[in-house]
N, C-alpha and C. Protein backbone atom coordinates (compact mmCIF):
# COMPACT_ATOMS: atom_id res chain seq x y z
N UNK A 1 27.02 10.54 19.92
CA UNK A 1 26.18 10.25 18.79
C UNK A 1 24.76 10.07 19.29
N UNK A 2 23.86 10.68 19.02
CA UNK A 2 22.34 11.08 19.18
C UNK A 2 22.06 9.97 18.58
N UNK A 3 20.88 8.98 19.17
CA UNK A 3 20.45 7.98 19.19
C UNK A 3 20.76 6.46 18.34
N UNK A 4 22.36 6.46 18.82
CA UNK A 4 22.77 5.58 18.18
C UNK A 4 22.37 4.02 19.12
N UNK A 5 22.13 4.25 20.48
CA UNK A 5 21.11 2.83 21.17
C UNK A 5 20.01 2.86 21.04
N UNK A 6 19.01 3.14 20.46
CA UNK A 6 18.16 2.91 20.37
C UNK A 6 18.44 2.23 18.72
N UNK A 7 17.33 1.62 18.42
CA UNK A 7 16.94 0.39 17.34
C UNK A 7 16.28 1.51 16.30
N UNK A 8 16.61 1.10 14.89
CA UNK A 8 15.66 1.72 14.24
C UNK A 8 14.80 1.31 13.73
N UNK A 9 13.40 1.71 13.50
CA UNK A 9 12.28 1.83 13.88
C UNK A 9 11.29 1.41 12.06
N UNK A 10 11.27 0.26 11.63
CA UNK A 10 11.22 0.01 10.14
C UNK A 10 9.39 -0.35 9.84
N UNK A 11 9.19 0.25 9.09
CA UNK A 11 7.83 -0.11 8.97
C UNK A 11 7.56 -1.70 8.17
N UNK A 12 6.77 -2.48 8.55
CA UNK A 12 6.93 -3.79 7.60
C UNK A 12 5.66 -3.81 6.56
N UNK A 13 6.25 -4.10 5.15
CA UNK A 13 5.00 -4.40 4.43
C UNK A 13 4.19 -5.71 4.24
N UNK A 14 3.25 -5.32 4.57
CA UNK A 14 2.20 -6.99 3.86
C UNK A 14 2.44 -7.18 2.54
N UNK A 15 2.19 -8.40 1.98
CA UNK A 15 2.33 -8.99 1.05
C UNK A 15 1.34 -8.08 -0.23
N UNK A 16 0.64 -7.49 0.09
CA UNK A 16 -0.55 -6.47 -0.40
C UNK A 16 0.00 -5.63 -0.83
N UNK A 17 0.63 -4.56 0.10
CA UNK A 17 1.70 -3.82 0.22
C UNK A 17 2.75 -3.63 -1.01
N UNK A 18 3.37 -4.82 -0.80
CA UNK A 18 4.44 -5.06 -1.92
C UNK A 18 4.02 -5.35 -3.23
N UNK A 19 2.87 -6.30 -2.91
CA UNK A 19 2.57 -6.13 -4.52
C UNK A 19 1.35 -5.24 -5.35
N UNK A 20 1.35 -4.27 -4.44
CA UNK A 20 0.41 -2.79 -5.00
C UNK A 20 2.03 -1.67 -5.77
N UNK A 21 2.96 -1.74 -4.88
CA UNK A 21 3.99 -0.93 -5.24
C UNK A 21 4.93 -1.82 -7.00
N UNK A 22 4.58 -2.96 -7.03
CA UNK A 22 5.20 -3.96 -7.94
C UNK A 22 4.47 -3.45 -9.75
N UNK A 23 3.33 -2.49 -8.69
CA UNK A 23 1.90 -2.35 -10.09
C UNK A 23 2.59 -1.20 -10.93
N UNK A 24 2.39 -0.98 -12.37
CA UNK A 24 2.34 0.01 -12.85
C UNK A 24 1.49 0.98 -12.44
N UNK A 25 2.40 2.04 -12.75
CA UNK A 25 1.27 3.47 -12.35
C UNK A 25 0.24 3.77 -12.90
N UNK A 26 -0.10 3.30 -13.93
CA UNK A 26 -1.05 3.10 -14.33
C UNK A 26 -2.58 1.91 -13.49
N UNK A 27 -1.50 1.04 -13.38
CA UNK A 27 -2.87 0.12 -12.76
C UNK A 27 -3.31 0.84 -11.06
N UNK A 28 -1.77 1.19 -10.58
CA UNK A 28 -2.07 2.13 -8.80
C UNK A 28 -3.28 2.90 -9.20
N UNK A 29 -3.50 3.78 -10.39
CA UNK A 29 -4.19 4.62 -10.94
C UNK A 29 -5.87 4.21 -10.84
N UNK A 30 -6.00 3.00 -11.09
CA UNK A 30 -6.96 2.32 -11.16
C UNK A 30 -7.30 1.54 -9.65
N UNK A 31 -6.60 1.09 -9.04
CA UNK A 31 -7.03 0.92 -7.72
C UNK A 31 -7.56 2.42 -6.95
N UNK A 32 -6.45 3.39 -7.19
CA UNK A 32 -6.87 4.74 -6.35
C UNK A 32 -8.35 4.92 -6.93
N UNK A 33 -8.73 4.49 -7.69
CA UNK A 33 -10.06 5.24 -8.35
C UNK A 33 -11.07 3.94 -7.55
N UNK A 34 -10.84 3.00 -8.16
CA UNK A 34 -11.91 1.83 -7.25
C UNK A 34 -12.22 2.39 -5.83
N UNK A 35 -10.84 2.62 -5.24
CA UNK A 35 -11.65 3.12 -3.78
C UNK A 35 -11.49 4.67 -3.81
N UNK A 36 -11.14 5.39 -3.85
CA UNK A 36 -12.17 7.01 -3.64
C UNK A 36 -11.05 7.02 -3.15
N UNK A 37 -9.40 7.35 -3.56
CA UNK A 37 -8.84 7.90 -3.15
C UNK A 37 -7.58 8.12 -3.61
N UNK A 38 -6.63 9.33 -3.17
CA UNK A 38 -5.18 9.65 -4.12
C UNK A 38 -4.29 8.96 -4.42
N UNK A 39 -3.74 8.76 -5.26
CA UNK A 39 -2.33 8.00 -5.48
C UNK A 39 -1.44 8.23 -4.61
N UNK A 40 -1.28 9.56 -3.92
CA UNK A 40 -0.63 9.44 -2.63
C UNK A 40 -0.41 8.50 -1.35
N UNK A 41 -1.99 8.96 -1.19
CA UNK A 41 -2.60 8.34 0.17
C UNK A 41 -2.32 6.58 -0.46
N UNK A 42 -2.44 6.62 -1.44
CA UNK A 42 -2.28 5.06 -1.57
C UNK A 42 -0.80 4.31 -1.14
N UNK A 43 0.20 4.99 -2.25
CA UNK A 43 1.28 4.75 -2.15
C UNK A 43 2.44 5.18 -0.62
N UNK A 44 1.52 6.10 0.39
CA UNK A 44 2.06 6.09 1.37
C UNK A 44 1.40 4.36 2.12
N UNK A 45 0.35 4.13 2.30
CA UNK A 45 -0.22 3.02 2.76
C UNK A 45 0.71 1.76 2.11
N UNK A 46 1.06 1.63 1.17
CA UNK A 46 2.15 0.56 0.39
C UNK A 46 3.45 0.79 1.07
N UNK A 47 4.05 1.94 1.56
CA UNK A 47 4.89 1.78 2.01
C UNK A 47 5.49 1.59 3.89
N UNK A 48 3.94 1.95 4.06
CA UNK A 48 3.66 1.10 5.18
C UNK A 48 3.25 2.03 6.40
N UNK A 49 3.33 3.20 6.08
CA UNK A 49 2.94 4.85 6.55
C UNK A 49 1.46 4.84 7.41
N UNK A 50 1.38 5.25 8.54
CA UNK A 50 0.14 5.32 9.03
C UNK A 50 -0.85 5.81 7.87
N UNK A 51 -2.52 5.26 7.53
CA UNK A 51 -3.60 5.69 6.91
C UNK A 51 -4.41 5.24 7.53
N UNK A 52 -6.16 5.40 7.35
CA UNK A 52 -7.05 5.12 8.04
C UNK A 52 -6.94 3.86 7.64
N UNK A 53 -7.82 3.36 8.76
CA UNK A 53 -8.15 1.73 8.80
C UNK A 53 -8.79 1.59 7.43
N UNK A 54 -10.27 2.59 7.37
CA UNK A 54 -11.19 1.76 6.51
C UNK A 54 -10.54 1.78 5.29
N UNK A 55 -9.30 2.79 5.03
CA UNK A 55 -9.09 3.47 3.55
C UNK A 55 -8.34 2.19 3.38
N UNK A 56 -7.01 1.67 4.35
CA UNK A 56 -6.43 0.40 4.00
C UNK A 56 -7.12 -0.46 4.01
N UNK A 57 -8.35 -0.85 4.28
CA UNK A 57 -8.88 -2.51 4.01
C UNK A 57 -9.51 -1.96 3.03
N UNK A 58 -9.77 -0.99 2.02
CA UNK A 58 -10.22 -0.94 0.75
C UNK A 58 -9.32 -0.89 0.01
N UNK A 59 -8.16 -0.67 0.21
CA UNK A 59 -6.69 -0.32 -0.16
C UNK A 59 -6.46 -2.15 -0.73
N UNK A 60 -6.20 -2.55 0.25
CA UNK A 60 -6.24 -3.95 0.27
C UNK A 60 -7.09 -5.10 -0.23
N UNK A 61 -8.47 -4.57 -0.16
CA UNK A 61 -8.84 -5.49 -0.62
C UNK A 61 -8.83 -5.56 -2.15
N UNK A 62 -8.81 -4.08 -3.00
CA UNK A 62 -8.80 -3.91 -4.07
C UNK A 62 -7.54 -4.58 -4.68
N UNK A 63 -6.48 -4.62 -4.01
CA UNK A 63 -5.10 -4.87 -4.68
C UNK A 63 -5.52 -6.28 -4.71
N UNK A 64 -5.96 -7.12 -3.66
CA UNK A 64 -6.55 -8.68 -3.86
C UNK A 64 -7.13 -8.85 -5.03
N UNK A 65 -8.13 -8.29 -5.15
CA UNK A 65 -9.33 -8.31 -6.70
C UNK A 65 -7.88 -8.06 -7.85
N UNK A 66 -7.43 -7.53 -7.68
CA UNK A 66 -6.29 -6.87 -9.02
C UNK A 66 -5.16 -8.20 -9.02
N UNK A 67 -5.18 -8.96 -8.17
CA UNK A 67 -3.50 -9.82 -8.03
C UNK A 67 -4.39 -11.26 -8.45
N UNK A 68 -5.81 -11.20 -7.85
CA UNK A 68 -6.17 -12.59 -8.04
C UNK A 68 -6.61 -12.19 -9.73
N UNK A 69 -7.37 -11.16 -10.25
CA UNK A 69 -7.21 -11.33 -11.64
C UNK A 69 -5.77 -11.68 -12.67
N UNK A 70 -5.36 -10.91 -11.97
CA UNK A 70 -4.24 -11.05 -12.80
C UNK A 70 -3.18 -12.43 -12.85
N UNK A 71 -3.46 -13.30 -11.96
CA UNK A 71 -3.34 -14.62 -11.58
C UNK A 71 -4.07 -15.93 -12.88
N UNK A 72 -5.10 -15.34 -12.38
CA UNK A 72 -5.97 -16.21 -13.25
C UNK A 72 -6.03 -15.93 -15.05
């Protein structure tokens, strides 16, 4: 059996993460637009997928602005 010792290999999400994927597609829709970029590229970054640095800390910080409104 082909690489049954080795460990498998799980990407972990931030708390950001999880609650960008928790959003309607509609609101993902609206973060992708705040920062300049696809619903793809987003929703691979939520699931924990290599993306650029700067694209995830805009990724991130936007989902902050969106969780703390929606908080308050």
């Amino acid at each position: 059996m082909r690489g049954s010792r080795t460990p498998a290999v799980r990407a972990i999400q931030s708390e950001m993460q999880q609650s960008f994927q928790g959003l309607s597609r509609h609101r993902q829709a609206q973060v992708c637009e705040t920062t300049k970029t696809t619903l793809i590229k987003a929703c691979q970054w939520a699931r924990g997928a290599a993306v650029e640095a700067e694209l995830a800390k805009a990724l991130d910080e936007a989902t902050q602005k969106l969780a703390a409104k929606r908080r308050s």
